[in-house]
PDB file of N, CA and C in Angstrom:
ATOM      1  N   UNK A   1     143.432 -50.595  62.152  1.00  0.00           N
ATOM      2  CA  UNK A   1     144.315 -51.517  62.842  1.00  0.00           C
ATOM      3  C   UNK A   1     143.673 -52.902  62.896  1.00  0.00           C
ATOM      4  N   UNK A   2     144.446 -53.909  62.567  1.00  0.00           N
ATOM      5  CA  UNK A   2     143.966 -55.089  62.532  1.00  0.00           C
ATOM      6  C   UNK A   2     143.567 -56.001  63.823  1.00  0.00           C
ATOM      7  N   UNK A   3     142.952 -56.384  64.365  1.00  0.00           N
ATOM      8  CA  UNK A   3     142.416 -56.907  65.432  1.00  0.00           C
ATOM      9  C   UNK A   3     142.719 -57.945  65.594  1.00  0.00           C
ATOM     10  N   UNK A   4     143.982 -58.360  66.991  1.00  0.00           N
ATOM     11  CA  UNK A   4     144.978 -59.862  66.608  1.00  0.00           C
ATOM     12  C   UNK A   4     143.896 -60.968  67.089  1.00  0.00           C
ATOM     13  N   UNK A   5     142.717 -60.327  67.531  1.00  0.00           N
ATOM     14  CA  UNK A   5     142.188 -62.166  68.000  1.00  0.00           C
ATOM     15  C   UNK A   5     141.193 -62.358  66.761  1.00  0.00           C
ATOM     16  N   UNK A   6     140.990 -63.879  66.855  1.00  0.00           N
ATOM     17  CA  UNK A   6     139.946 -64.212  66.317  1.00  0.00           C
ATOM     18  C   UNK A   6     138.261 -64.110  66.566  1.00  0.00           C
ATOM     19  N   UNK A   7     137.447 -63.813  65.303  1.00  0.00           N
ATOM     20  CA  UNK A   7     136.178 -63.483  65.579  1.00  0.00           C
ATOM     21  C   UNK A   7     135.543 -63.984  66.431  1.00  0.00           C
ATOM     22  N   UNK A   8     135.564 -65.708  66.704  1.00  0.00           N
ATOM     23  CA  UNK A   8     134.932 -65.995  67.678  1.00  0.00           C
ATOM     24  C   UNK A   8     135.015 -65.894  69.101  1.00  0.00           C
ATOM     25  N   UNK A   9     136.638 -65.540  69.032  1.00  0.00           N
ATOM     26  CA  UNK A   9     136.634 -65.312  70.445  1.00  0.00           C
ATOM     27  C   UNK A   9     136.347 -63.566  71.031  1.00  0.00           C
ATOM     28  N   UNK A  10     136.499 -62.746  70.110  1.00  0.00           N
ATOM     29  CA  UNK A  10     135.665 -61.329  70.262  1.00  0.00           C
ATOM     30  C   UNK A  10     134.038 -61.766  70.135  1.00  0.00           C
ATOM     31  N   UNK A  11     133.606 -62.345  70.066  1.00  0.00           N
ATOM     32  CA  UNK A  11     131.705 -62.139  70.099  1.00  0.00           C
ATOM     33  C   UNK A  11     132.029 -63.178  71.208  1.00  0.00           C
ATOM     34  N   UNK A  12     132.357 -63.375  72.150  1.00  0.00           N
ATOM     35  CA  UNK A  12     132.115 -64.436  73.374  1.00  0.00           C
ATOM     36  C   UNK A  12     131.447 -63.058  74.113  1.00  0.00           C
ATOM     37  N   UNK A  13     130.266 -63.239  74.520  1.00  0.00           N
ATOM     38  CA  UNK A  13     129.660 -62.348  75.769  1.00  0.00           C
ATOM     39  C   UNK A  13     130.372 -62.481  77.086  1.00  0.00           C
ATOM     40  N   UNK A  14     130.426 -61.659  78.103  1.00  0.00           N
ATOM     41  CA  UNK A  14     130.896 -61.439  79.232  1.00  0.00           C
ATOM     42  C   UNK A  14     130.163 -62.257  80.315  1.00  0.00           C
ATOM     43  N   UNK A  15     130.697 -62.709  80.976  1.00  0.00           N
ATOM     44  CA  UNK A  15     130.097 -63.462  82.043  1.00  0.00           C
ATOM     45  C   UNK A  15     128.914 -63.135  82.930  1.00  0.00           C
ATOM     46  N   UNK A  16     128.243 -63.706  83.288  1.00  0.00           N
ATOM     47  CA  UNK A  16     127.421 -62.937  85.164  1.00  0.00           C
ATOM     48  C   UNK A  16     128.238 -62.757  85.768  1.00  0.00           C
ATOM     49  N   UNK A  17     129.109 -63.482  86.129  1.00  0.00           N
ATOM     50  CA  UNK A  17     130.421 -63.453  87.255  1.00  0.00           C
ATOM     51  C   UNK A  17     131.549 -61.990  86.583  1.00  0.00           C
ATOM     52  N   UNK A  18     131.347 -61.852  85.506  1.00  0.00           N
ATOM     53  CA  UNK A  18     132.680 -60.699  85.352  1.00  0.00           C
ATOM     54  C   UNK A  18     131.769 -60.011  84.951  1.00  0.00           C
ATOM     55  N   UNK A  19     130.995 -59.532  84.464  1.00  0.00           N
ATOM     56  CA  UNK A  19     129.796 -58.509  84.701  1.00  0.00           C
ATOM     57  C   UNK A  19     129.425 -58.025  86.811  1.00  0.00           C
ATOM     58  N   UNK A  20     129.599 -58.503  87.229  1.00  0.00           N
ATOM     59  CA  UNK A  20     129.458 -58.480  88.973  1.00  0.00           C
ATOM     60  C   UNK A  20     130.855 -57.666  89.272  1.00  0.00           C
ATOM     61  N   UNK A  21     131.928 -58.928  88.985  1.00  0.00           N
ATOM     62  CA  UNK A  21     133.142 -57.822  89.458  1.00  0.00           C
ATOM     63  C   UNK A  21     132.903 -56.505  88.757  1.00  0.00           C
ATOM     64  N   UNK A  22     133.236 -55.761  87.734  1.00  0.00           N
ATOM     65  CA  UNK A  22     133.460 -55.001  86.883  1.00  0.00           C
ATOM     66  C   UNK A  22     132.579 -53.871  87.632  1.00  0.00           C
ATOM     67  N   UNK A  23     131.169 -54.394  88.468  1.00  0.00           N
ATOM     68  CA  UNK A  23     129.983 -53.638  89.043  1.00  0.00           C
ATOM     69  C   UNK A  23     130.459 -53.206  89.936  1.00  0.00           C
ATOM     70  N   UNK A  24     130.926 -54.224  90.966  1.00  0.00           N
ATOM     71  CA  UNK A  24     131.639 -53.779  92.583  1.00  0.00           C
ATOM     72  C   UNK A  24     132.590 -53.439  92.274  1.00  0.00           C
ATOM     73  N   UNK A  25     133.494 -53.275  91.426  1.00  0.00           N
ATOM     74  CA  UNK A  25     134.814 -52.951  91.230  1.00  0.00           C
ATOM     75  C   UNK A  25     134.465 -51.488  91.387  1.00  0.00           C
ATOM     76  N   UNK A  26     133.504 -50.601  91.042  1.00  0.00           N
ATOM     77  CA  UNK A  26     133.403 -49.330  91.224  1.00  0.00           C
ATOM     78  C   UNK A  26     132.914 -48.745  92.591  1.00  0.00           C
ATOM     79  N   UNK A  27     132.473 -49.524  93.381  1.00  0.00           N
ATOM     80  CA  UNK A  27     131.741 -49.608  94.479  1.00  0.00           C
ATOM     81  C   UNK A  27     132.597 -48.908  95.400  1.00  0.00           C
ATOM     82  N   UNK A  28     132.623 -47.708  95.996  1.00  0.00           N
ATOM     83  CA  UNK A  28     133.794 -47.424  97.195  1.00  0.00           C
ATOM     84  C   UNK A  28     134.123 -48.119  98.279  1.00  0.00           C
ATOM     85  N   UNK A  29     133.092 -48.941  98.883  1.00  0.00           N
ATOM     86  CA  UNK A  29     133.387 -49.456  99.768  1.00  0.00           C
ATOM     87  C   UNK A  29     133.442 -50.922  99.907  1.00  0.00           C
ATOM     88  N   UNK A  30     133.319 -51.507  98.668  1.00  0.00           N
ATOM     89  CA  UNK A  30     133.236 -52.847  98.251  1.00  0.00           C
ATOM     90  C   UNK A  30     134.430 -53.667  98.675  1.00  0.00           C
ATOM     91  N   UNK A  31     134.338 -54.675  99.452  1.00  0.00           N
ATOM     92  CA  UNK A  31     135.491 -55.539  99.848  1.00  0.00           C
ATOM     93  C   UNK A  31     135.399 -56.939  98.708  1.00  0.00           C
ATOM     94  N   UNK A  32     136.209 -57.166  97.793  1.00  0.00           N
ATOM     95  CA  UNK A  32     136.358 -57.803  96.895  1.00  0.00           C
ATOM     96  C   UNK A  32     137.000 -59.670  97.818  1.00  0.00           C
ATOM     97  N   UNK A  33     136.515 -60.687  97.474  1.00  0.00           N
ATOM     98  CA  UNK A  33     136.689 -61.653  98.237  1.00  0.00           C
ATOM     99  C   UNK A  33     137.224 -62.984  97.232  1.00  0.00           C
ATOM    100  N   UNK A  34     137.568 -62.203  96.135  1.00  0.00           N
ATOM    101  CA  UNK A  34     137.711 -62.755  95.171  1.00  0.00           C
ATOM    102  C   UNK A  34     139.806 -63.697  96.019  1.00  0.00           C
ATOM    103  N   UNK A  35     140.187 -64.608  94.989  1.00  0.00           N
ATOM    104  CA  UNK A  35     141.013 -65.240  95.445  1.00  0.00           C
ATOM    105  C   UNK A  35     142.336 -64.301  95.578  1.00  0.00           C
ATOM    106  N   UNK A  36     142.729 -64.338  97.257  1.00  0.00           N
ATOM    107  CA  UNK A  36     143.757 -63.611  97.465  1.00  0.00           C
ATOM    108  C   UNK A  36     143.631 -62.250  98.384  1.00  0.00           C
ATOM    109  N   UNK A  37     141.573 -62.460  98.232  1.00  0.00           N
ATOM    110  CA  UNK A  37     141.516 -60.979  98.436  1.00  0.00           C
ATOM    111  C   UNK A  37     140.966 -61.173 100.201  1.00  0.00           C
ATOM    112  N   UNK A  38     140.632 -59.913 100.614  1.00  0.00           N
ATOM    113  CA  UNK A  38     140.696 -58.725 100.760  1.00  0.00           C
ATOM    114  C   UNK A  38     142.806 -59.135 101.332  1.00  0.00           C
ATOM    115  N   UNK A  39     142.974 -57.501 100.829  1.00  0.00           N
ATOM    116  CA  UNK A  39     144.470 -57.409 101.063  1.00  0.00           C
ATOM    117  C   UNK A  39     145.228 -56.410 102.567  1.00  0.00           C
ATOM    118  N   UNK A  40     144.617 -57.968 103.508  1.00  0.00           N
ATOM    119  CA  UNK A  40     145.093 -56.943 104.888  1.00  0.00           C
ATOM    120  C   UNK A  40     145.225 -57.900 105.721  1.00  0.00           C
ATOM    121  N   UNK A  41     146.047 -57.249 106.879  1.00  0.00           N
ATOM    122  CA  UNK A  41     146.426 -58.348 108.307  1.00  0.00           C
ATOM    123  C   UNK A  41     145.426 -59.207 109.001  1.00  0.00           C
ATOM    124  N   UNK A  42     145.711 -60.129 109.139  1.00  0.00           N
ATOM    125  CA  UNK A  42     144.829 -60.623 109.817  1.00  0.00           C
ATOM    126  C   UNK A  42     144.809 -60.054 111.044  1.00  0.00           C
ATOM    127  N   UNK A  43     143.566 -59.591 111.998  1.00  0.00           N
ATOM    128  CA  UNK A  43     143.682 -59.328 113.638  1.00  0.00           C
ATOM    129  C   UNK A  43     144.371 -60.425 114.391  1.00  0.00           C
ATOM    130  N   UNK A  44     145.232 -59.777 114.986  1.00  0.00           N
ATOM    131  CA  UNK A  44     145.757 -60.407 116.427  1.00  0.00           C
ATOM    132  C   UNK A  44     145.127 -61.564 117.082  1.00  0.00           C
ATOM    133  N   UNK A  45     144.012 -61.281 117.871  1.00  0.00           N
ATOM    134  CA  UNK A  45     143.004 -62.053 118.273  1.00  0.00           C
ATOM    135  C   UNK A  45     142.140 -63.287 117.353  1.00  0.00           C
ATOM    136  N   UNK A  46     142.569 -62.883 115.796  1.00  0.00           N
ATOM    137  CA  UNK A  46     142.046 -64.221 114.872  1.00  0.00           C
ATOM    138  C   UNK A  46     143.349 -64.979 114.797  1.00  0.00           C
ATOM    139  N   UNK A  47     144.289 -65.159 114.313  1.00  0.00           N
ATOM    140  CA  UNK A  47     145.404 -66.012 114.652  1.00  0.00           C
ATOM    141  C   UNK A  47     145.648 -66.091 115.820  1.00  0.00           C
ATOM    142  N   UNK A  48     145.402 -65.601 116.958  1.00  0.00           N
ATOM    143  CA  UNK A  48     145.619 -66.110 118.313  1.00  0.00           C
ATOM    144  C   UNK A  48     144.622 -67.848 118.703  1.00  0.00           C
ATOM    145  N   UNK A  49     143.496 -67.827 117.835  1.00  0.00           N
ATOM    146  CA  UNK A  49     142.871 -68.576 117.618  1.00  0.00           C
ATOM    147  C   UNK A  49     142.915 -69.811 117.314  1.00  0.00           C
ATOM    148  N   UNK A  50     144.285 -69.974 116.263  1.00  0.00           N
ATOM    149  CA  UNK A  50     145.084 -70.748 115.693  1.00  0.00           C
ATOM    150  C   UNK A  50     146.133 -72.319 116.521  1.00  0.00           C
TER     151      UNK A  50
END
């Protein structure tokens, strides 16, 4: 099967930064803080703050 990208952009090495996620991404208890993240309510008492 022919491989639609170009060579140079297949030999680009992987980041430090996406080498890290990819690490914690397996992590069970890892809270990811990446943009958007963690995905939950804010407490009561922190927007009361507001």
């Amino acid at each position: 099967m022919r491989n639609p990208l170009n060579n140079k952009i297949t030999e680009i090495k992987p980041s430090g930064i996406r080498k890290f996620f990819d690490i914690v991404s397996e992590m069970k208890d890892a809270i990811s803080l990446g943009v958007g993240e963690p995905d939950f309510e804010t407490p009561w008492h922190i927007e009361d703050l507001t």
